[in-house]
PDB file of N, CA and C in Angstrom:
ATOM      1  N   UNK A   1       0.854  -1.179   0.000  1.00  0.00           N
ATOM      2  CA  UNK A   1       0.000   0.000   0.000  1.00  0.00           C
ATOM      3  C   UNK A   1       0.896   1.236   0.000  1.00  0.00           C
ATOM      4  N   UNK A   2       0.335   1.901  -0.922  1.00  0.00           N
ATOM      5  CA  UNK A   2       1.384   3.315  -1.264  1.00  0.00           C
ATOM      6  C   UNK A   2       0.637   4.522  -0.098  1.00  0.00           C
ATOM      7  N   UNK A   3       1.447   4.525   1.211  1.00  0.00           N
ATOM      8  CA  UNK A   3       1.175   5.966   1.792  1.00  0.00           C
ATOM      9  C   UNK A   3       0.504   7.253   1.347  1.00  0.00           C
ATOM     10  N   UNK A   4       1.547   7.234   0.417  1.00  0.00           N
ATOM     11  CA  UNK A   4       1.287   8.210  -0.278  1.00  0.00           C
ATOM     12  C   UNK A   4       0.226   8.880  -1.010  1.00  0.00           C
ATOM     13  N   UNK A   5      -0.805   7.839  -0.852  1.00  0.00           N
ATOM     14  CA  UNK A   5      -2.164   8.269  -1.450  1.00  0.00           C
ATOM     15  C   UNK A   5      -3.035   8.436  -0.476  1.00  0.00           C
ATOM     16  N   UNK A   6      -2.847   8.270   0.925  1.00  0.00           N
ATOM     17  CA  UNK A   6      -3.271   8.603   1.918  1.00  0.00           C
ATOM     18  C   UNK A   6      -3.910   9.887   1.479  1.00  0.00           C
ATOM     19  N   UNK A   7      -5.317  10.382   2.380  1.00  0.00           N
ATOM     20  CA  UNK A   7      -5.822  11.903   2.792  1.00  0.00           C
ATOM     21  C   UNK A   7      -5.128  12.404   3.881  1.00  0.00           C
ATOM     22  N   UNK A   8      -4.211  13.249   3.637  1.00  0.00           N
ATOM     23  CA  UNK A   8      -3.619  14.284   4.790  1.00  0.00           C
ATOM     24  C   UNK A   8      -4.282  15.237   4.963  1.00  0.00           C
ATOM     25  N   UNK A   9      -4.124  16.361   6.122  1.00  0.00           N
ATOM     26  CA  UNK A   9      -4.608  17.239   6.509  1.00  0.00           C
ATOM     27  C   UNK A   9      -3.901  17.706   7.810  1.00  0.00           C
ATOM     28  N   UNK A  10      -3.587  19.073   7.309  1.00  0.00           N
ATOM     29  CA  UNK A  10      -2.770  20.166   8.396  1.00  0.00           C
ATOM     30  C   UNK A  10      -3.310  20.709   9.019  1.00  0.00           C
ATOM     31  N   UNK A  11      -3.712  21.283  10.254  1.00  0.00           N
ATOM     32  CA  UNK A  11      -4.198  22.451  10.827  1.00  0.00           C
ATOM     33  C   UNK A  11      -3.902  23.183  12.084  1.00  0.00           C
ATOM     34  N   UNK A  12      -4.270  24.182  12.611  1.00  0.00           N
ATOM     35  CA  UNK A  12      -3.569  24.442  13.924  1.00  0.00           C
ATOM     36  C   UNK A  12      -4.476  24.005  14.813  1.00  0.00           C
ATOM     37  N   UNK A  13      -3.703  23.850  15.920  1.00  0.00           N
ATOM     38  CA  UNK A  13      -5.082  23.419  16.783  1.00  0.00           C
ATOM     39  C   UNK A  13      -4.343  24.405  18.545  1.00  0.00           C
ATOM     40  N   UNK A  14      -5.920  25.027  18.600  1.00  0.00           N
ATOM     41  CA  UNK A  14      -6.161  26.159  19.521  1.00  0.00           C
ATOM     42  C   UNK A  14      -5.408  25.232  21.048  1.00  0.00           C
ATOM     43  N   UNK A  15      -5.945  23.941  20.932  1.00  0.00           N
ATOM     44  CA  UNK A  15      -5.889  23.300  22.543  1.00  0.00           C
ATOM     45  C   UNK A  15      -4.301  22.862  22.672  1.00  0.00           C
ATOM     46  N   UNK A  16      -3.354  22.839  21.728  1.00  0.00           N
ATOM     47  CA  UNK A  16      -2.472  22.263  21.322  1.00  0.00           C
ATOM     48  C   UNK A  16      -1.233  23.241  21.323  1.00  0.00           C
ATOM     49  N   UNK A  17      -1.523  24.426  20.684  1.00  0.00           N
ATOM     50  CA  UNK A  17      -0.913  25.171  20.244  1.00  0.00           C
ATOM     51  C   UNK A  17      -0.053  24.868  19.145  1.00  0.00           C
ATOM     52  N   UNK A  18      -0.385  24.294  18.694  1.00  0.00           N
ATOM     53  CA  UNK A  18       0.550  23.258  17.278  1.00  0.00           C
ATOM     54  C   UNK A  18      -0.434  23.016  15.781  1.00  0.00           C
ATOM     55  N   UNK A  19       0.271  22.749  15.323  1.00  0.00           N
ATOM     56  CA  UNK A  19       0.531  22.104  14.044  1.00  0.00           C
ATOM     57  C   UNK A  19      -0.478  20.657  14.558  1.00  0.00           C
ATOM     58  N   UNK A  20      -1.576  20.092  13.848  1.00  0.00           N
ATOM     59  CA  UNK A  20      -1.775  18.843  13.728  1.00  0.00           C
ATOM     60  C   UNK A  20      -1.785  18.372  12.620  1.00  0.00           C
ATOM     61  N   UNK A  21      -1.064  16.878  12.558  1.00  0.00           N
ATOM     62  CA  UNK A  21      -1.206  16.525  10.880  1.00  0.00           C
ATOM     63  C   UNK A  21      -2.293  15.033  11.050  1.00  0.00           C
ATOM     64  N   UNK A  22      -3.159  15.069  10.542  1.00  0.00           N
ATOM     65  CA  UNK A  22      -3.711  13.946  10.832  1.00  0.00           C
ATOM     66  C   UNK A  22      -3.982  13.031   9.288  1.00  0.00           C
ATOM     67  N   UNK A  23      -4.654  11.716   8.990  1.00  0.00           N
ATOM     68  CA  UNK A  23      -4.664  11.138   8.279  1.00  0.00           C
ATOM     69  C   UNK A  23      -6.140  10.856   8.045  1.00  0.00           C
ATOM     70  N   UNK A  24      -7.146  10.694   7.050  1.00  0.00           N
ATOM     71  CA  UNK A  24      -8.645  10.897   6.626  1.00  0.00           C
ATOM     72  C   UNK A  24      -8.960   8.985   6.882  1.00  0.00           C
ATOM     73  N   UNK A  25      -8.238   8.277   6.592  1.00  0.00           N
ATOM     74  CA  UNK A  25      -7.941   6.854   6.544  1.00  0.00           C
ATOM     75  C   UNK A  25      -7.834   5.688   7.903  1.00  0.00           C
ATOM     76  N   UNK A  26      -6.987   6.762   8.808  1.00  0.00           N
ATOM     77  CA  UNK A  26      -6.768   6.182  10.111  1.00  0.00           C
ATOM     78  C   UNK A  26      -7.055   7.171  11.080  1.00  0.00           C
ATOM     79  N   UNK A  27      -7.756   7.403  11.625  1.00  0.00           N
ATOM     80  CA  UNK A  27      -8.375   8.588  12.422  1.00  0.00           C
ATOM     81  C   UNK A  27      -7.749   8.656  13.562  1.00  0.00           C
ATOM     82  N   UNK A  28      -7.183   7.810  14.152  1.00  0.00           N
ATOM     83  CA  UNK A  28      -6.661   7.486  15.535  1.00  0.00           C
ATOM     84  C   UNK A  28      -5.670   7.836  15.461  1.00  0.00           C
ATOM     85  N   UNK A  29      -4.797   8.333  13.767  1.00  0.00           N
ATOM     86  CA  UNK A  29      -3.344   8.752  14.128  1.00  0.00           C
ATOM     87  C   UNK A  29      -3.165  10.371  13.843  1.00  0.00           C
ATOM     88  N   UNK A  30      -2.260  11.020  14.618  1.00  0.00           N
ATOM     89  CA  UNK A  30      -2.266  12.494  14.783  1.00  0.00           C
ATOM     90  C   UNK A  30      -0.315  12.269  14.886  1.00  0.00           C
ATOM     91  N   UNK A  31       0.160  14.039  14.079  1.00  0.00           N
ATOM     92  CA  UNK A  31       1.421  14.280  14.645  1.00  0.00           C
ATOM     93  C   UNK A  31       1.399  15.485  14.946  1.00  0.00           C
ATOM     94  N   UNK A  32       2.040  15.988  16.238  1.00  0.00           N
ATOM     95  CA  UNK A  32       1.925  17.436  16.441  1.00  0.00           C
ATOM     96  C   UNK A  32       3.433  17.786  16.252  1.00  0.00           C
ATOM     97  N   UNK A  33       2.956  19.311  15.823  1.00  0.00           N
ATOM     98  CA  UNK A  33       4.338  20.252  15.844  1.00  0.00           C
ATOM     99  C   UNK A  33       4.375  21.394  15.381  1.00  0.00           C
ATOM    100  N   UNK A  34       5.424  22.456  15.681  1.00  0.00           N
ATOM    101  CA  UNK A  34       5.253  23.986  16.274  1.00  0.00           C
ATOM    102  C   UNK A  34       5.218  24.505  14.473  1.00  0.00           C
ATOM    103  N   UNK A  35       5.948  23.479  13.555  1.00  0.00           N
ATOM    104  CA  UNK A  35       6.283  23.852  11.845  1.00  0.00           C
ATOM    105  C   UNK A  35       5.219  23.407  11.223  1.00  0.00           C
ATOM    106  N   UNK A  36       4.173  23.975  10.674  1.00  0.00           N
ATOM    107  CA  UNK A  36       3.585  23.407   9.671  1.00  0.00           C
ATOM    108  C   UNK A  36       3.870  22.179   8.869  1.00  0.00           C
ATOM    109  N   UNK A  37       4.844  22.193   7.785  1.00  0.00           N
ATOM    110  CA  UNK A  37       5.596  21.825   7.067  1.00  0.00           C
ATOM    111  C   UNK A  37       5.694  20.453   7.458  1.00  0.00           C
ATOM    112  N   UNK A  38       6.668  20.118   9.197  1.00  0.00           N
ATOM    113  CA  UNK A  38       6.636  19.347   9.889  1.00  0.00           C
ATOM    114  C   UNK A  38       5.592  18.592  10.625  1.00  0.00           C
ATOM    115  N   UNK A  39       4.922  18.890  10.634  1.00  0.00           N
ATOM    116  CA  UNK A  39       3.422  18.455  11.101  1.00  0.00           C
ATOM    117  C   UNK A  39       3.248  17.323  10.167  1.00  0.00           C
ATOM    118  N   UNK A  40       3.236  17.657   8.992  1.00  0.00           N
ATOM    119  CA  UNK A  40       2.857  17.222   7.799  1.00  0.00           C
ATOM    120  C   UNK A  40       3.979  15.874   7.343  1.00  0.00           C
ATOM    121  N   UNK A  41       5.085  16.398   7.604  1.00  0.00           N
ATOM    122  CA  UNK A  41       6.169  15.298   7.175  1.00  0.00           C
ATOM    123  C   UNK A  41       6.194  14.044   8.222  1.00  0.00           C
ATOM    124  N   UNK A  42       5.933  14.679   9.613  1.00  0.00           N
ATOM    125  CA  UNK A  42       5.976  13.648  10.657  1.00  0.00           C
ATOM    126  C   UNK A  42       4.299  12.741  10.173  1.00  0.00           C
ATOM    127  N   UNK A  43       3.150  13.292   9.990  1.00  0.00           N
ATOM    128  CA  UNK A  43       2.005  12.427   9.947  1.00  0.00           C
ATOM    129  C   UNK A  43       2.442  11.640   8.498  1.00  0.00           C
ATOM    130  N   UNK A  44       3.268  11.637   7.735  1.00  0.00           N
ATOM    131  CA  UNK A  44       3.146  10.798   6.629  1.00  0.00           C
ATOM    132  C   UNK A  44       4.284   9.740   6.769  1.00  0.00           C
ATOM    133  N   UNK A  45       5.486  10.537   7.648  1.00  0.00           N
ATOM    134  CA  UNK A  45       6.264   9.529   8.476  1.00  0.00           C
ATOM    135  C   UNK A  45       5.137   8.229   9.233  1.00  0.00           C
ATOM    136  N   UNK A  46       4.532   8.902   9.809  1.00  0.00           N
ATOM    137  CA  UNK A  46       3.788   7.410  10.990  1.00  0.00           C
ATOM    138  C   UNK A  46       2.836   6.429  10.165  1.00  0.00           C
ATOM    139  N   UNK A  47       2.198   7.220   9.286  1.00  0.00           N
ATOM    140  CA  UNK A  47       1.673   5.926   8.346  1.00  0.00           C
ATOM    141  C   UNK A  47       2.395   5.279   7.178  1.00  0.00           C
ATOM    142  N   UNK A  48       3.317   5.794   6.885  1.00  0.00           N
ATOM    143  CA  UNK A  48       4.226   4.948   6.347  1.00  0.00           C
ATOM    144  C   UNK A  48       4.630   3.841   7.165  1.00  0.00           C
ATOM    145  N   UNK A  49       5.117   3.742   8.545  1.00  0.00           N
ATOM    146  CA  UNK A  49       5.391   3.278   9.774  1.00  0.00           C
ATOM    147  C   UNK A  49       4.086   2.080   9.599  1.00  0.00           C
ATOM    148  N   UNK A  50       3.087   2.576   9.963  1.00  0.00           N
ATOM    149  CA  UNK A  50       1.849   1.715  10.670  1.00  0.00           C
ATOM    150  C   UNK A  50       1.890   0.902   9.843  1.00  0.00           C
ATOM    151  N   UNK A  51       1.897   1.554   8.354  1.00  0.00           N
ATOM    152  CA  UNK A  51       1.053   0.746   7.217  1.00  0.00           C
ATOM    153  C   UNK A  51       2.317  -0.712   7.075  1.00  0.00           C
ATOM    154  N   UNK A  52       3.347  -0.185   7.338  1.00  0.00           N
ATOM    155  CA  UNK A  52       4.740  -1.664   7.183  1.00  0.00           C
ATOM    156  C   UNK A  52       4.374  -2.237   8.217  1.00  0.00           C
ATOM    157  N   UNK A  53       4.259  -1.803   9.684  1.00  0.00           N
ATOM    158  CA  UNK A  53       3.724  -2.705  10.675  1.00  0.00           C
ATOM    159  C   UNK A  53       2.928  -3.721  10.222  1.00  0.00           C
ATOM    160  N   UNK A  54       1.379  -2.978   9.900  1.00  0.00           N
ATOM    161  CA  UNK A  54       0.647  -3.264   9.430  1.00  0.00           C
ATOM    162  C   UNK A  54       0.524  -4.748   8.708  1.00  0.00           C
ATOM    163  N   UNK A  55       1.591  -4.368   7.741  1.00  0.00           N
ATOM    164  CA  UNK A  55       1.705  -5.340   6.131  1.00  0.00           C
ATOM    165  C   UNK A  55       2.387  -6.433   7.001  1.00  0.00           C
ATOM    166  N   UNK A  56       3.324  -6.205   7.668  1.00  0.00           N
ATOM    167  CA  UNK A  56       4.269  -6.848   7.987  1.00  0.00           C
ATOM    168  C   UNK A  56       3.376  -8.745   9.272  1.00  0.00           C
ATOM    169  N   UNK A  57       2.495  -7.594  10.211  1.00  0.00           N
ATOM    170  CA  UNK A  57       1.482  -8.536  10.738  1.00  0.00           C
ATOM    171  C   UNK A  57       1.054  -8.993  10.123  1.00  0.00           C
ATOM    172  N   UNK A  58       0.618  -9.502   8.293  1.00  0.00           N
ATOM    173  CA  UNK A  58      -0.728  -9.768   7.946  1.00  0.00           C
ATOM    174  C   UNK A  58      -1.564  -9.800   8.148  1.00  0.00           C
ATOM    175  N   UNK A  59      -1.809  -8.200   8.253  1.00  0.00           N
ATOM    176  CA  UNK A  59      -2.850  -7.267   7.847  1.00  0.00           C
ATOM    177  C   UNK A  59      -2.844  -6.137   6.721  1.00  0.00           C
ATOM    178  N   UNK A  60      -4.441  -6.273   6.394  1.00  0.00           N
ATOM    179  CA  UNK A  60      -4.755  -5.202   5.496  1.00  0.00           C
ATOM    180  C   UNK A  60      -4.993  -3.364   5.852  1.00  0.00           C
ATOM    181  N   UNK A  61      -4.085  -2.808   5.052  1.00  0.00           N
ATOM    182  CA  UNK A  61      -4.436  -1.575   5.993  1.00  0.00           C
ATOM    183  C   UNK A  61      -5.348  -1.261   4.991  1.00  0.00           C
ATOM    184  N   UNK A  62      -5.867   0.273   5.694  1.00  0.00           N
ATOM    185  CA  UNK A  62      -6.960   0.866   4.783  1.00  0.00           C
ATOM    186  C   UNK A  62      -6.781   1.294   3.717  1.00  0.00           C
ATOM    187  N   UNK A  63      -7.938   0.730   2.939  1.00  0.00           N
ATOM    188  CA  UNK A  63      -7.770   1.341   1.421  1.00  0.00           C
ATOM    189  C   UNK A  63      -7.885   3.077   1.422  1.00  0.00           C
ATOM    190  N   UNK A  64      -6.899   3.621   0.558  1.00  0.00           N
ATOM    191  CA  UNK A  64      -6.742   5.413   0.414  1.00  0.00           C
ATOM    192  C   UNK A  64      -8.185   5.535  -0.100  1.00  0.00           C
ATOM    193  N   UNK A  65      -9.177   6.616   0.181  1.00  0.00           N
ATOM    194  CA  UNK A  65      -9.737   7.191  -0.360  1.00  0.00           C
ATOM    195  C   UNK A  65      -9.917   7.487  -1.851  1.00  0.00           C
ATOM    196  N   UNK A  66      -8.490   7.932  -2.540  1.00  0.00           N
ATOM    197  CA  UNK A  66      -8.312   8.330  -3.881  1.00  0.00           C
ATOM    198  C   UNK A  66      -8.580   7.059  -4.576  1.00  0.00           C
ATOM    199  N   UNK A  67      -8.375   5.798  -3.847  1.00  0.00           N
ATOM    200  CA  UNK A  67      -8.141   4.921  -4.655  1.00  0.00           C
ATOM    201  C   UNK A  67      -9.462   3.982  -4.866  1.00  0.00           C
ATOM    202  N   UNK A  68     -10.483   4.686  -4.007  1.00  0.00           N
ATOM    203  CA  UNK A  68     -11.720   3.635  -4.060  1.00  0.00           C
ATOM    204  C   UNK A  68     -12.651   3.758  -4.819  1.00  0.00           C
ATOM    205  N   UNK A  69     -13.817   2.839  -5.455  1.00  0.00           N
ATOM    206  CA  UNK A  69     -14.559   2.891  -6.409  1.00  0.00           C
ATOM    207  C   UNK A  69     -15.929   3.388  -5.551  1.00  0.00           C
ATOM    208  N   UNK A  70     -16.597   4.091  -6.066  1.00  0.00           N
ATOM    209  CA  UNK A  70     -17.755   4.600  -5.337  1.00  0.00           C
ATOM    210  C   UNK A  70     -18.829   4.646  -6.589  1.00  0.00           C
ATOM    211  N   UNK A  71     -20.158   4.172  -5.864  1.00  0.00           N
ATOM    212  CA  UNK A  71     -21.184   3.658  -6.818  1.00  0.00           C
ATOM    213  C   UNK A  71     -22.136   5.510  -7.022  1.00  0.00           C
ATOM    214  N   UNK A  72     -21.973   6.519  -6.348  1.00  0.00           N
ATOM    215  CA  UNK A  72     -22.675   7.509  -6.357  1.00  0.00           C
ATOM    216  C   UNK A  72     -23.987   7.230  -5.671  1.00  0.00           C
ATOM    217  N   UNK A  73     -24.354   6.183  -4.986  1.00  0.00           N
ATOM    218  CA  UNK A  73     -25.608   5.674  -4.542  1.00  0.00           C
ATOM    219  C   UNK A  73     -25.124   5.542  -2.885  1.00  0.00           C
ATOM    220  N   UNK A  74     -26.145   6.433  -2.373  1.00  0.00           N
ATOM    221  CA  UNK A  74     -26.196   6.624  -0.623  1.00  0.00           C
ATOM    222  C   UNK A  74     -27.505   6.736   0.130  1.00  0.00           C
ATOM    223  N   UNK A  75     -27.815   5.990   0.936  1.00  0.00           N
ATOM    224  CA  UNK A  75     -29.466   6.239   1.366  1.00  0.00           C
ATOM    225  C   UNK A  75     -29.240   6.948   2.929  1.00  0.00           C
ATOM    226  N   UNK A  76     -29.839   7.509   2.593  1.00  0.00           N
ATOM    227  CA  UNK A  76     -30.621   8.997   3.990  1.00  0.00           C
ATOM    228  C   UNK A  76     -31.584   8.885   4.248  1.00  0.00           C
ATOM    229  N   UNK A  77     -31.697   8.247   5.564  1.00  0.00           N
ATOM    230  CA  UNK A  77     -33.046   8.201   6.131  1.00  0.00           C
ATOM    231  C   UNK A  77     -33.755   9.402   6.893  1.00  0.00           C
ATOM    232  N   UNK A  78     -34.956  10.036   6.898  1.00  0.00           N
ATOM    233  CA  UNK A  78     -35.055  11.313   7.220  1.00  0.00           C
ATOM    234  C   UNK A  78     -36.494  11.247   7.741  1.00  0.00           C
ATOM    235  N   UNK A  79     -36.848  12.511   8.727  1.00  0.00           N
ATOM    236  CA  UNK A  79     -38.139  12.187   9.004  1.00  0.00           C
ATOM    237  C   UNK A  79     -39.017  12.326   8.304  1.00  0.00           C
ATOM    238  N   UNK A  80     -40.280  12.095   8.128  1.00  0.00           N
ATOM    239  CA  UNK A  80     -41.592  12.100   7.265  1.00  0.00           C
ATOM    240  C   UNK A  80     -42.129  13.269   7.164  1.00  0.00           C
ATOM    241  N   UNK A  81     -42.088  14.406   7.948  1.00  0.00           N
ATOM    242  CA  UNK A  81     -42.373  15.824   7.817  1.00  0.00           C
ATOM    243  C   UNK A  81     -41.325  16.777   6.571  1.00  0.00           C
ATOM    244  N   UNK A  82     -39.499  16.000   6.680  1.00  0.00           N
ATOM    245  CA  UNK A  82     -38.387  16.822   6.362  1.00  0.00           C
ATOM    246  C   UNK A  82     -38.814  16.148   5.129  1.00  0.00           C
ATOM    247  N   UNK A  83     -39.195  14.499   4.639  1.00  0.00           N
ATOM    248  CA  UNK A  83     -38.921  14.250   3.445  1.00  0.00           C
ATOM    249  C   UNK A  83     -40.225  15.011   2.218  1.00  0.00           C
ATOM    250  N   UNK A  84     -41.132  15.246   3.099  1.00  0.00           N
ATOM    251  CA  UNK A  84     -42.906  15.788   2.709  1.00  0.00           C
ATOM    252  C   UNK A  84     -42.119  17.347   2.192  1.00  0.00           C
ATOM    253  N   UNK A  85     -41.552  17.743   2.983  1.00  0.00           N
ATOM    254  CA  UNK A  85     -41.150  19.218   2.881  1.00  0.00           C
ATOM    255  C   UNK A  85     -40.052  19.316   1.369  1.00  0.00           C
ATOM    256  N   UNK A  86     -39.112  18.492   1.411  1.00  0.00           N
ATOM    257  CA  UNK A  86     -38.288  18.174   0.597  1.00  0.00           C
ATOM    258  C   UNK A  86     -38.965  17.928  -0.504  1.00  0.00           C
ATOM    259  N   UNK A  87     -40.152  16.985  -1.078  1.00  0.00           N
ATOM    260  CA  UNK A  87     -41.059  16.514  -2.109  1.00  0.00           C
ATOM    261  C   UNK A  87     -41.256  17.996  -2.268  1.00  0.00           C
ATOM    262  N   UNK A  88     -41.854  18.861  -1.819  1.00  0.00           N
ATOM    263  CA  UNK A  88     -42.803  20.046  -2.338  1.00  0.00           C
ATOM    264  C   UNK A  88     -41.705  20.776  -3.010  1.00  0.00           C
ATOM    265  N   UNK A  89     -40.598  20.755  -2.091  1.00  0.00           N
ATOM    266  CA  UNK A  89     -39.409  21.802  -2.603  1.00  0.00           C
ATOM    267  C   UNK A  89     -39.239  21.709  -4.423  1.00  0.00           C
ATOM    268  N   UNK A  90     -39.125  20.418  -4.238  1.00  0.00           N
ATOM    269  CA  UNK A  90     -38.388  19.302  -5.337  1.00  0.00           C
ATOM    270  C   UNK A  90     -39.172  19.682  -6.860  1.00  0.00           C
ATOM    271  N   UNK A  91     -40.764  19.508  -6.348  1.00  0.00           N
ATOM    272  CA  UNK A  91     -41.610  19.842  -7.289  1.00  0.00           C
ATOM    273  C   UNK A  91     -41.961  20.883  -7.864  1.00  0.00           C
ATOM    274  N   UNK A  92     -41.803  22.401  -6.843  1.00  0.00           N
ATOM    275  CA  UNK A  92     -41.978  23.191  -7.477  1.00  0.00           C
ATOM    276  C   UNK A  92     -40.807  23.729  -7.512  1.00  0.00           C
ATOM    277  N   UNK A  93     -39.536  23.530  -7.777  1.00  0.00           N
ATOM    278  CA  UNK A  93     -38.410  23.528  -8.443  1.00  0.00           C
ATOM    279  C   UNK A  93     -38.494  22.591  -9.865  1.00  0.00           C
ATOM    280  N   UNK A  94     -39.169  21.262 -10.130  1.00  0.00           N
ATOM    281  CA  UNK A  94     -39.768  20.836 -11.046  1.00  0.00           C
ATOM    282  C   UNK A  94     -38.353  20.367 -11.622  1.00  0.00           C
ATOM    283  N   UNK A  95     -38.027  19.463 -10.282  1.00  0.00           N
ATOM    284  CA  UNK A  95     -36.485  18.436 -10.168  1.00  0.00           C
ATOM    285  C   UNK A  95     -37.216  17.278  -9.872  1.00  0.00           C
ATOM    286  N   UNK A  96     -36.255  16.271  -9.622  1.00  0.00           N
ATOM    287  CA  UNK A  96     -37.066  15.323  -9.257  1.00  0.00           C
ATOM    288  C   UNK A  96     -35.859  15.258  -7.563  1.00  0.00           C
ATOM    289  N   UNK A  97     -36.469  14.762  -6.463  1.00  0.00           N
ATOM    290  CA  UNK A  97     -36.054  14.343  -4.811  1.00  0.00           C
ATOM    291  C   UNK A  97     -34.647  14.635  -5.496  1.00  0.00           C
ATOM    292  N   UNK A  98     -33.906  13.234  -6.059  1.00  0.00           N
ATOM    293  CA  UNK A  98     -32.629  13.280  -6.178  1.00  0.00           C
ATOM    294  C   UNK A  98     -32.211  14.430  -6.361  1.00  0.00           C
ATOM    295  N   UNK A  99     -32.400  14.857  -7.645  1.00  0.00           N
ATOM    296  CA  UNK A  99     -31.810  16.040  -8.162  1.00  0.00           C
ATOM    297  C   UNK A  99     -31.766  17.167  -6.914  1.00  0.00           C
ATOM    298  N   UNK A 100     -32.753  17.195  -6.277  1.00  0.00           N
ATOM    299  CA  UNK A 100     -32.836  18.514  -5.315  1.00  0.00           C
ATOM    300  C   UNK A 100     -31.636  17.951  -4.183  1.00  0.00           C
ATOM    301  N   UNK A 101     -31.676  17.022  -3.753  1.00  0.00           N
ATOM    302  CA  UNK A 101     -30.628  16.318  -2.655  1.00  0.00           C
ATOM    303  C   UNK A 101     -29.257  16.441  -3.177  1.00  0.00           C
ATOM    304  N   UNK A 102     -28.918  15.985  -4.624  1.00  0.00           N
ATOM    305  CA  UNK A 102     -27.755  16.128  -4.700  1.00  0.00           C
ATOM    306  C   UNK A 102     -27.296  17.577  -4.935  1.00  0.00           C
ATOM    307  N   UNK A 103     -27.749  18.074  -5.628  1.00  0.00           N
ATOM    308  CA  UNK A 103     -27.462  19.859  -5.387  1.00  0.00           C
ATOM    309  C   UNK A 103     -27.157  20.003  -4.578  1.00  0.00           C
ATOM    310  N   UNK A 104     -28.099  20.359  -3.308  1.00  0.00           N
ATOM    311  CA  UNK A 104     -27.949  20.653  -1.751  1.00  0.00           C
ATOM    312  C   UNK A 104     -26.469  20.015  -1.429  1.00  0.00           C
ATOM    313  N   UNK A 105     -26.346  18.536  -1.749  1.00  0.00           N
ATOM    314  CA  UNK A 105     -25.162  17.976  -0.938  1.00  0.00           C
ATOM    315  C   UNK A 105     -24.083  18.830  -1.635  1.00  0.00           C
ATOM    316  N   UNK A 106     -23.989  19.304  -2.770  1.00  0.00           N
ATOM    317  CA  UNK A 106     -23.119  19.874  -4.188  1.00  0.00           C
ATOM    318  C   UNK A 106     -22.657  21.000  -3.674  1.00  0.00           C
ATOM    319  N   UNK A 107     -24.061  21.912  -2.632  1.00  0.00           N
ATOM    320  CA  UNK A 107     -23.606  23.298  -1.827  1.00  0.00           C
ATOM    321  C   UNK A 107     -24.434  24.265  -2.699  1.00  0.00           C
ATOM    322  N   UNK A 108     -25.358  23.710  -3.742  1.00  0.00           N
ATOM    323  CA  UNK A 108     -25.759  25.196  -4.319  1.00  0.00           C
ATOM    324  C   UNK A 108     -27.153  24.790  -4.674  1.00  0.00           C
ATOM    325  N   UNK A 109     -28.200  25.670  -4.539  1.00  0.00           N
ATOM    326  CA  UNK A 109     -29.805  26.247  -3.980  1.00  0.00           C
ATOM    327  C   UNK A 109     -30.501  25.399  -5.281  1.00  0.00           C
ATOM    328  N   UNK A 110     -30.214  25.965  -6.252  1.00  0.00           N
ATOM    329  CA  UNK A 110     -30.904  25.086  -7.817  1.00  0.00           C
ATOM    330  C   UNK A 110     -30.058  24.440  -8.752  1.00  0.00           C
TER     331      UNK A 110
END
């Protein structure tokens, strides 16, 4: 498994006063530090690390994000008032449910 396709992510963190670099894949792993830059090099250091552990136990680590097949198909269960409300929206927008849901999830009104 190539690290490297891992989801990273930098940020500061208020409680910390640091740099966190964390991983989208393994949630449980974090690296702190005062360098940005470093934050970042140390969290791709440790899953490089885990993931040889990992391999090395025979085990499977997690598949990267980038690398997975996704069907575009997700079910949301919702209450019977929100989905009634949602139908009317839908219709007199003169979309059909989906269409109005995936927009919304998309971030934009029509």
């Amino acid at each position: 498994m190539n690290a490297e396709h891992y989801t990273y992510r930098v940020q500061w963190s208020m409680d910390d006063h640091e740099y966190v670099g964390t991983v989208a894949e393994m949630p449980s792993l974090s690296w702190l530090d005062e360098d940005q830059e470093a934050a970042f090099a140390g969290i791709r250091r440790l899953v490089t690390e885990v993931v040889a552990d990992m391999e090395a136990a025979g085990e499977t680590p997690p598949e990267p994000i980038s690398e997975r097949r996704f069907s575009g198909r997700f079910v949301v269960r919702v209450g019977e008032e929100i989905h009634r409300r949602l139908v009317l929206e839908a219709a007199e927008q003169k979309v059909s449910l989906n269409a109005l849901a995936s927009n919304r999830l998309a971030g934009s009104r029509h």
